[in-house]
Protein backbone atom coordinates (compact mmCIF):
# COMPACT_ATOMS: atom_id res chain seq x y z
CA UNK A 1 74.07 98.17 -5.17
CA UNK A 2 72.13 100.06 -2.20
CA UNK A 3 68.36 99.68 -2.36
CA UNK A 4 66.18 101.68 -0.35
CA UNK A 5 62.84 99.79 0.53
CA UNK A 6 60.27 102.55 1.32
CA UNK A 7 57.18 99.67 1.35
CA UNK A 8 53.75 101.24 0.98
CA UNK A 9 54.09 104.60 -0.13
CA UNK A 10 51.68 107.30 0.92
CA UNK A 11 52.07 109.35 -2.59
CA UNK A 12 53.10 108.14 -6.60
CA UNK A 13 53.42 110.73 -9.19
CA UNK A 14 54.92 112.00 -11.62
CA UNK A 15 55.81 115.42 -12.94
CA UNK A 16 57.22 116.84 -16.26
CA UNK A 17 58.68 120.67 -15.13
CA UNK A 18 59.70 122.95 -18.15
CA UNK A 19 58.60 124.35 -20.94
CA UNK A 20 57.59 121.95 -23.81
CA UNK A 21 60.27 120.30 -25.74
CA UNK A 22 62.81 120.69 -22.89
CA UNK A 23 60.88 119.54 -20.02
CA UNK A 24 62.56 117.00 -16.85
CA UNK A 25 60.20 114.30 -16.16
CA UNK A 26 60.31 113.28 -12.44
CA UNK A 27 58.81 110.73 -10.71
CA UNK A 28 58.52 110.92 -7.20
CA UNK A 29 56.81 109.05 -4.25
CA UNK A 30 56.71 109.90 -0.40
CA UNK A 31 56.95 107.38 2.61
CA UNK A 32 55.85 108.83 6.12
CA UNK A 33 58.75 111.67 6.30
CA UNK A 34 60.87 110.12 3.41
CA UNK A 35 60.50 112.04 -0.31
CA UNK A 36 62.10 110.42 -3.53
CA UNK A 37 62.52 111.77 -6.53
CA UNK A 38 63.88 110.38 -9.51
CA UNK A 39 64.85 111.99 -12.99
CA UNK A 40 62.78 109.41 -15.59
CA UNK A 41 62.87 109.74 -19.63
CA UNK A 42 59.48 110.64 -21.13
CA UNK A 43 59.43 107.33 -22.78
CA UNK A 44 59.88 105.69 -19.80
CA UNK A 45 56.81 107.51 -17.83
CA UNK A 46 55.03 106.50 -21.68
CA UNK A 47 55.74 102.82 -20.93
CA UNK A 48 55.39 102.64 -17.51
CA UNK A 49 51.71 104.53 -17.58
CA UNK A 50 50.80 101.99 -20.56
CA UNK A 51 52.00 99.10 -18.75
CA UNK A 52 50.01 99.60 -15.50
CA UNK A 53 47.22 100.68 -17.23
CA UNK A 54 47.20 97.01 -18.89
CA UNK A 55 48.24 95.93 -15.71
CA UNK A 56 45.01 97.72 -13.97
CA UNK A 57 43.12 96.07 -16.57
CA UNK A 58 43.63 92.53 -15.55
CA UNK A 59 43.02 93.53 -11.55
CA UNK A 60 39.66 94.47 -9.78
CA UNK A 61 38.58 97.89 -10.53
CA UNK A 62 40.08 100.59 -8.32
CA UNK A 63 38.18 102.78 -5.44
CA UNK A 64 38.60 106.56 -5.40
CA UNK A 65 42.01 107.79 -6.43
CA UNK A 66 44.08 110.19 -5.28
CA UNK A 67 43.60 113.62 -6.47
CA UNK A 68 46.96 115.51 -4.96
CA UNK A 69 49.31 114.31 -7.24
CA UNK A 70 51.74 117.71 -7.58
CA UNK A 71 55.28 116.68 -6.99
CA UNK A 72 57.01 118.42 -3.56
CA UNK A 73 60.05 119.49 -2.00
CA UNK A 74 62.91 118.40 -2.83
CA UNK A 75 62.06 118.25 -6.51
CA UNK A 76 66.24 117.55 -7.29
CA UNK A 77 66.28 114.50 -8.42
CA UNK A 78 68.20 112.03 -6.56
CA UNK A 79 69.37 110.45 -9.65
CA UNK A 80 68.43 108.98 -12.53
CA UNK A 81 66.68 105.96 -13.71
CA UNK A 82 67.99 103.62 -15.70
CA UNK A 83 65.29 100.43 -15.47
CA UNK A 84 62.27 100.09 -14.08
CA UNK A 85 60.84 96.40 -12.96
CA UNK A 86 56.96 96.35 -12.33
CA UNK A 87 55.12 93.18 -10.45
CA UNK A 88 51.93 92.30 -9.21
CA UNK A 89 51.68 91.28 -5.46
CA UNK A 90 48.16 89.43 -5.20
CA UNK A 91 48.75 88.39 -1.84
CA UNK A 92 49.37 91.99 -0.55
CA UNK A 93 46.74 93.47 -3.87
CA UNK A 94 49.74 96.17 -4.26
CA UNK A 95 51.88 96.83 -7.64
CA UNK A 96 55.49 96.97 -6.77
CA UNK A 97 58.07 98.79 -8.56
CA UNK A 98 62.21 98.67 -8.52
CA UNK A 99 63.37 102.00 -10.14
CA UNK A 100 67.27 101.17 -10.58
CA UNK A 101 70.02 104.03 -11.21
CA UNK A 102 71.29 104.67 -15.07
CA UNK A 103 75.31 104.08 -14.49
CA UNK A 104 78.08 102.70 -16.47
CA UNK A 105 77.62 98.81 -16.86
CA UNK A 106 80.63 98.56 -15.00
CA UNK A 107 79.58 100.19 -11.70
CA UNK A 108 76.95 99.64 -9.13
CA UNK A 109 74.17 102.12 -9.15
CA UNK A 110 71.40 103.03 -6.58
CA UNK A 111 67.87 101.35 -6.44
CA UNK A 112 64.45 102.09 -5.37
CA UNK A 113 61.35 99.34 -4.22
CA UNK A 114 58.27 101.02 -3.19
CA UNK A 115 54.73 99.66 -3.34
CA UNK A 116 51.47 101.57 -4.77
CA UNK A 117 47.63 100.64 -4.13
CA UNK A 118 45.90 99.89 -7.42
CA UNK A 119 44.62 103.07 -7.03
CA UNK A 120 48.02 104.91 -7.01
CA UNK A 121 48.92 103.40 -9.63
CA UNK A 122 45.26 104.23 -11.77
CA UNK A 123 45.91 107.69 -11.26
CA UNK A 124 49.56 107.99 -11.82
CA UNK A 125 48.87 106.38 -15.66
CA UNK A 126 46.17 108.81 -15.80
CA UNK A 127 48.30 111.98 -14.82
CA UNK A 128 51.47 110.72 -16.93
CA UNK A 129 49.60 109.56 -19.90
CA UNK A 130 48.19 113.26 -20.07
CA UNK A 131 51.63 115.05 -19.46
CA UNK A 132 53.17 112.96 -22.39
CA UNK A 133 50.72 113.48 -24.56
CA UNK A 134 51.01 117.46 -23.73
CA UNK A 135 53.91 117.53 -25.39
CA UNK A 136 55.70 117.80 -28.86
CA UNK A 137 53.43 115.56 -31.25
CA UNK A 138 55.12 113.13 -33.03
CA UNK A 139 56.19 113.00 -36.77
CA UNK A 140 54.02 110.72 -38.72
CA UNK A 141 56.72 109.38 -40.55
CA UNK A 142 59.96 109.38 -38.58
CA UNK A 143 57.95 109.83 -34.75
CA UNK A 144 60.41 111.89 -33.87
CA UNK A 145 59.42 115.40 -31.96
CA UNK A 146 57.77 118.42 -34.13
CA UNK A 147 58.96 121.34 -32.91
CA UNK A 148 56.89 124.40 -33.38
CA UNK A 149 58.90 125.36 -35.97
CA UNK A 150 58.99 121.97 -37.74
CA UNK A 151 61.62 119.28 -37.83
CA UNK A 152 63.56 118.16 -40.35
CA UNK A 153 62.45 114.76 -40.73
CA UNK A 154 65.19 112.19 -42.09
CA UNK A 155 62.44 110.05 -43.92
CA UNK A 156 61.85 113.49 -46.18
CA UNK A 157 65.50 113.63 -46.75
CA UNK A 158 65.77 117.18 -45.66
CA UNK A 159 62.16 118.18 -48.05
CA UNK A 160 59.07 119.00 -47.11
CA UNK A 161 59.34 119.08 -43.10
CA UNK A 162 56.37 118.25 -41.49
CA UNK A 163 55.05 121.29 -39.46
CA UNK A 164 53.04 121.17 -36.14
């Protein structure tokens, strides 16, 4: 497995490009001259925004964050994420984060460390808790996606789909 270290990174975010209900979620963080951007799962960016914002909780409260958090060039993702490890360096007050490549269990993927200032990482949940919850609401019974059209929901056997 390669990693790339990029340390302290001067940008986090994350960025869900599409229309709704087919969107790519990307998350992406620059190093001096060095962009990375990773293809991420929606439910991923939904855990990892609720787990630093309990994380953020626990921590002293953050300073002014970042307000430019639109993803740049090269927005092709490098590749995609399979796990995503999140720690809490008190010694350096920085959240680090291993991103590790989705690949057969037999092979050796790419991986990612980077670290993010409490702040970063404040705004980032902020942003990607708001781009999740832009998107398809959830079935009350099954949670699956509602489509504008409706869904047919398998808890309804087929009846009744719940409409947006």
């Amino acid at each position: 497995m390669s990693t790339v270290d990029l340390g302290d990174v001067d940008r986090f975010t994350v960025a869900a490009l599409g229309p709704v209900g087919q969107r790519t979620f990307l998350l992406q963080c620059r190093s001096e001259q060095t962009v990375l951007t990773l293809k991420v799962e929606k439910q991923q960016v939904a855990v990892l925004a609720e787990y630093l914002g309990r994380l953020l909780r626990d921590l002293p409260r953050p300073g002014h964050l970042p307000e430019d958090l639109e993803v740049e060039e090269p927005v092709e993702p490098h590749w995609v994420v399979g796990t995503m490890g999140v720690s809490y360096d008190a010694e350096l007050d920085r959240i680090v984060l291993i991103a590790e490549e989705l690949v057969p269990e037999d092979e050796e993927g790419d991986a990612a460390r980077f670290t993010v200032t409490r702040e970063q990482a404040a705004a980032f949940a902020v942003r990607a808790t708001r781009l999740v919850e832009a998107g398809r609401p959830p079935c009350p019974l099954c949670g699956g996606p509602i489509d504008p059209s409706g869904h047919a929901c398998p808890r309804t056997n087929g009846h009744r789909p719940p409409t947006n």
